[in-house]
Protein backbone atom coordinates (compact mmCIF):
# COMPACT_ATOMS: atom_id res chain seq x y z
CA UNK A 1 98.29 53.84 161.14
CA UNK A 2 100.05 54.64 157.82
CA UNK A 3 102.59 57.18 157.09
CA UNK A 4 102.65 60.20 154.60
CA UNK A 5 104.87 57.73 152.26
CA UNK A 6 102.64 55.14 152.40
CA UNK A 7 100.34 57.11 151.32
CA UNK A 8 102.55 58.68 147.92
CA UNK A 9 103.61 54.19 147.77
CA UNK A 10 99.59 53.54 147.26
CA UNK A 11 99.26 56.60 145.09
CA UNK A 12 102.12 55.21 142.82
CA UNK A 13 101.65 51.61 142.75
CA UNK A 14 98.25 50.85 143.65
CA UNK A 15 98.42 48.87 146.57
CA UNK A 16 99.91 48.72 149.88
CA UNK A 17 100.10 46.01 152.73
CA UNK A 18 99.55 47.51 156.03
CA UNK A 19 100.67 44.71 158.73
CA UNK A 20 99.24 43.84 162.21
CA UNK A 21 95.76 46.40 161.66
CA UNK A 22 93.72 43.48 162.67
CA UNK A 23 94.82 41.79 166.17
CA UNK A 24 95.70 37.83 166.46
CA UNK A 25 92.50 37.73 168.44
CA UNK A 26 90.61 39.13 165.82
CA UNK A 27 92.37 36.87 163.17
CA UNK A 28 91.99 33.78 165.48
CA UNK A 29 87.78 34.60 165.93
CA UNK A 30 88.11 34.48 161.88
CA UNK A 31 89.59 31.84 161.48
CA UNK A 32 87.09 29.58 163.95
CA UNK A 33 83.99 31.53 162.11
CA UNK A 34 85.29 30.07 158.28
CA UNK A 35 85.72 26.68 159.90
CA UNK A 36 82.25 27.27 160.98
CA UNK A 37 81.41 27.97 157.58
CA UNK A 38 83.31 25.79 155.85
CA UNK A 39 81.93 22.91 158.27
CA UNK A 40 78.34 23.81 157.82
CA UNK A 41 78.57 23.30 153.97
CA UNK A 42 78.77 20.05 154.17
CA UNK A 43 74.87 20.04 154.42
CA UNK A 44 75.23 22.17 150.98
CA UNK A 45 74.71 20.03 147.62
CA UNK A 46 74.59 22.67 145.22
CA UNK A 47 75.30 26.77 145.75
CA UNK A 48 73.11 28.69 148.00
CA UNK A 49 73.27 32.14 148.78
CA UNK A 50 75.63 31.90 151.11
CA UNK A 51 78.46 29.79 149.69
CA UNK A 52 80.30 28.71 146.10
CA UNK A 53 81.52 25.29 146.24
CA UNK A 54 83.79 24.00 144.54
CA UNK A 55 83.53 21.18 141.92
CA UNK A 56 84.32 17.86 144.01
CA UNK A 57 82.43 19.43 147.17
CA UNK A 58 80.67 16.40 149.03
CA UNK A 59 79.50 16.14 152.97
CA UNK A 60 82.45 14.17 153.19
CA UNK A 61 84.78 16.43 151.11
CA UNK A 62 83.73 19.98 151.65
CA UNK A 63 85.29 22.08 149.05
CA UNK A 64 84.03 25.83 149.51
CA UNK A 65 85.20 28.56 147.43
CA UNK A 66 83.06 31.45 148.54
CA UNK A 67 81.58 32.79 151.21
CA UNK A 68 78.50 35.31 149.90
CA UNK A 69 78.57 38.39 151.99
CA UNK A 70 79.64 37.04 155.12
CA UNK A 71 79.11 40.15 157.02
CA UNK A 72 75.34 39.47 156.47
CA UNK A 73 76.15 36.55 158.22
CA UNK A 74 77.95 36.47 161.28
CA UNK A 75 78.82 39.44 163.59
CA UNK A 76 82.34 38.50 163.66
CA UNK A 77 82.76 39.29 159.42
CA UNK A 78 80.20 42.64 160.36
CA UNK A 79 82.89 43.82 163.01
CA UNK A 80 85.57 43.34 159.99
CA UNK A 81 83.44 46.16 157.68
CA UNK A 82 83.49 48.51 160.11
CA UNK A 83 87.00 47.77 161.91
CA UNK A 84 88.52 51.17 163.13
CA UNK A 85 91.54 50.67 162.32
CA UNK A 86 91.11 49.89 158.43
CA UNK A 87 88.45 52.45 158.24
CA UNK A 88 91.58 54.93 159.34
CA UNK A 89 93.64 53.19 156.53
CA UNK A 90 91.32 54.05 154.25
CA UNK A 91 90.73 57.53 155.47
CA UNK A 92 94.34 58.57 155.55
CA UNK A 93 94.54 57.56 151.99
CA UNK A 94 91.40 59.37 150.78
CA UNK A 95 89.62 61.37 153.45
CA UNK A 96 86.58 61.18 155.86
CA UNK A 97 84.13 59.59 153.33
CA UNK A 98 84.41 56.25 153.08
CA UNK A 99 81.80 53.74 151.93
CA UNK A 100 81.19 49.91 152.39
CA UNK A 101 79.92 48.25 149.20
CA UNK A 102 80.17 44.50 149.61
CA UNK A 103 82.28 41.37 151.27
CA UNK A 104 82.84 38.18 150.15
CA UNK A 105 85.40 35.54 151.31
CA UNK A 106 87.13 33.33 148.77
CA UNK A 107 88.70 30.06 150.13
CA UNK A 108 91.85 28.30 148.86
CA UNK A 109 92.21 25.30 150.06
CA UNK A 110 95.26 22.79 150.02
CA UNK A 111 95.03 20.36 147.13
CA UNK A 112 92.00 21.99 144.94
CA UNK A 113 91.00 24.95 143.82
CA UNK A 114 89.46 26.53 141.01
CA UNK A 115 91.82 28.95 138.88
CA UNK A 116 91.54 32.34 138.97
CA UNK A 117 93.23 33.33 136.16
CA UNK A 118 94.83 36.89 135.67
CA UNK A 119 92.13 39.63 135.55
CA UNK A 120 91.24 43.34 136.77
CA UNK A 121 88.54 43.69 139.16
CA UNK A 122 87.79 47.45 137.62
CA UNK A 123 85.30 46.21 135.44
CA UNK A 124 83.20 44.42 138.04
CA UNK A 125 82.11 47.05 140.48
CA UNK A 126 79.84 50.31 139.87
CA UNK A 127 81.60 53.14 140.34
CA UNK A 128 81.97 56.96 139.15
CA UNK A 129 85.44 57.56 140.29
CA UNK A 130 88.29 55.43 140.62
CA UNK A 131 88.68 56.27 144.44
CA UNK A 132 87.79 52.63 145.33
CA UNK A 133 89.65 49.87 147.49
CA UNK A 134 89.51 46.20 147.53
CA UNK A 135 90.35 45.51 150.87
CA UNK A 136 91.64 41.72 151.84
CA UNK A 137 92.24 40.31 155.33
CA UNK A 138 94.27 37.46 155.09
CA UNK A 139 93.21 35.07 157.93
CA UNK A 140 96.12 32.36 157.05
CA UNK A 141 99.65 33.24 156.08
CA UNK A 142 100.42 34.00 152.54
CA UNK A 143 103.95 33.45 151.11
CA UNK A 144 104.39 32.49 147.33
CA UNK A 145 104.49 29.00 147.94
CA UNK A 146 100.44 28.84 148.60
CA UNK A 147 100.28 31.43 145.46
CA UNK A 148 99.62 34.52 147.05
CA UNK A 149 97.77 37.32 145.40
CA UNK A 150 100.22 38.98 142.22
CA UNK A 151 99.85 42.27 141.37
CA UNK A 152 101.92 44.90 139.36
CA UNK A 153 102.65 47.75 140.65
CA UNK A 154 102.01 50.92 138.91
CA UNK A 155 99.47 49.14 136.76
CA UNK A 156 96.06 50.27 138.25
C-alpha cells in the first residue's frame, strides 16, 4: 500500500497522502450518505448530537458543519473505521497495533463556512505517545482553490 520511503516521507514531515486507498464506489456511497445527512438537518433548529450547524442553517438553507461520530451512525462511515486498506496504511507506518478513537465529518460548503483558523490538533486528543494519526477521507476533490487543508511539513 505504501512504500519503505513513504514511510521515512511521514517520519520526516508528518503527513503523507496516500491516493486511490478508498475505491470510487466507496467514495460515491459517501458522498450519497452526507447528502443524506446534510438533507436530514433540515429538520435540525439548533445542534443535536449528531450535527454542528452552521450560523445561517434554516430548513430551507441547511448549513451543516459537523457530522458527530458518524460511524455511530450509518454503516457506510463504520465500514470507513475499519477499512483494510487504511488500517494497512497505518500499520506499515507503525506496526500491528492500531486503535480507533473517534470520527467526525466537517463540511465545507460553497459560499459559507465558519473559519477554522490555524491551529494544532495535539492538544485536543488524550494520548501518552505521539504515535497518533488524524486520518481524512476526502469525499470531494480538494485543490487550493476550495482551500484545502495547509500543513507544514516537518512541523509536527
Amino acid at each position: 500500500m505504501i512504500s519503505d520511503q513513504d514511510v521515512a516521507r511521514y517520519r520526516r514531515d508528518g503527513f503523507i497522502v496516500v491516493p486511490d486507498v478508498v475505491s470510487a464506489a466507496d467514495i460515491a456511497d459517501l458522498r450519497r450518505v452526507t447528502d443524506e445527512f446534510v438533507e436530514s438537518s433540515r429538520k435540525s433548529g439548533q445542534h443535536t448530537d449528531v450535527f454542528d450547524l452552521e450560523p445561517g442553517h434554516s430548513a430551507e438553507q441547511p448549513r451543516l458543519r459537523r457530522i458527530k461520530t458518524p460511524h455511530l451512525h450509518h454503516p457506510v462511515y463504520a465500514r470507513m473505521v475499519k477499512h483494510p486498506k487504511i488500517v494497512a496504511v497505518l500499520q506499515k507506518l507503525w506496526g500491528p497495533n492500531v486503535r480507533f478513537d473517534l470520527s467526525k465529518l466537517n463540511l465545507k460548503a460553497a459560499g459559507f463556512g465558519s473559519p477554522v483558523e490555524w491551529h494544532q490538533d495535539w492538544a485536543f486528543y488524550p494520548h501518552t505517545n505521539d504515535d497518533l494519526a488524524a486520518v481524512g477521507i476526502m469525499i470531494d476533490d480538494v485543490t487550493p482553490d476550495n482551500r484545502s487543508l495547509l500543513v507544514i511539513p516537518g512541523r509536527h
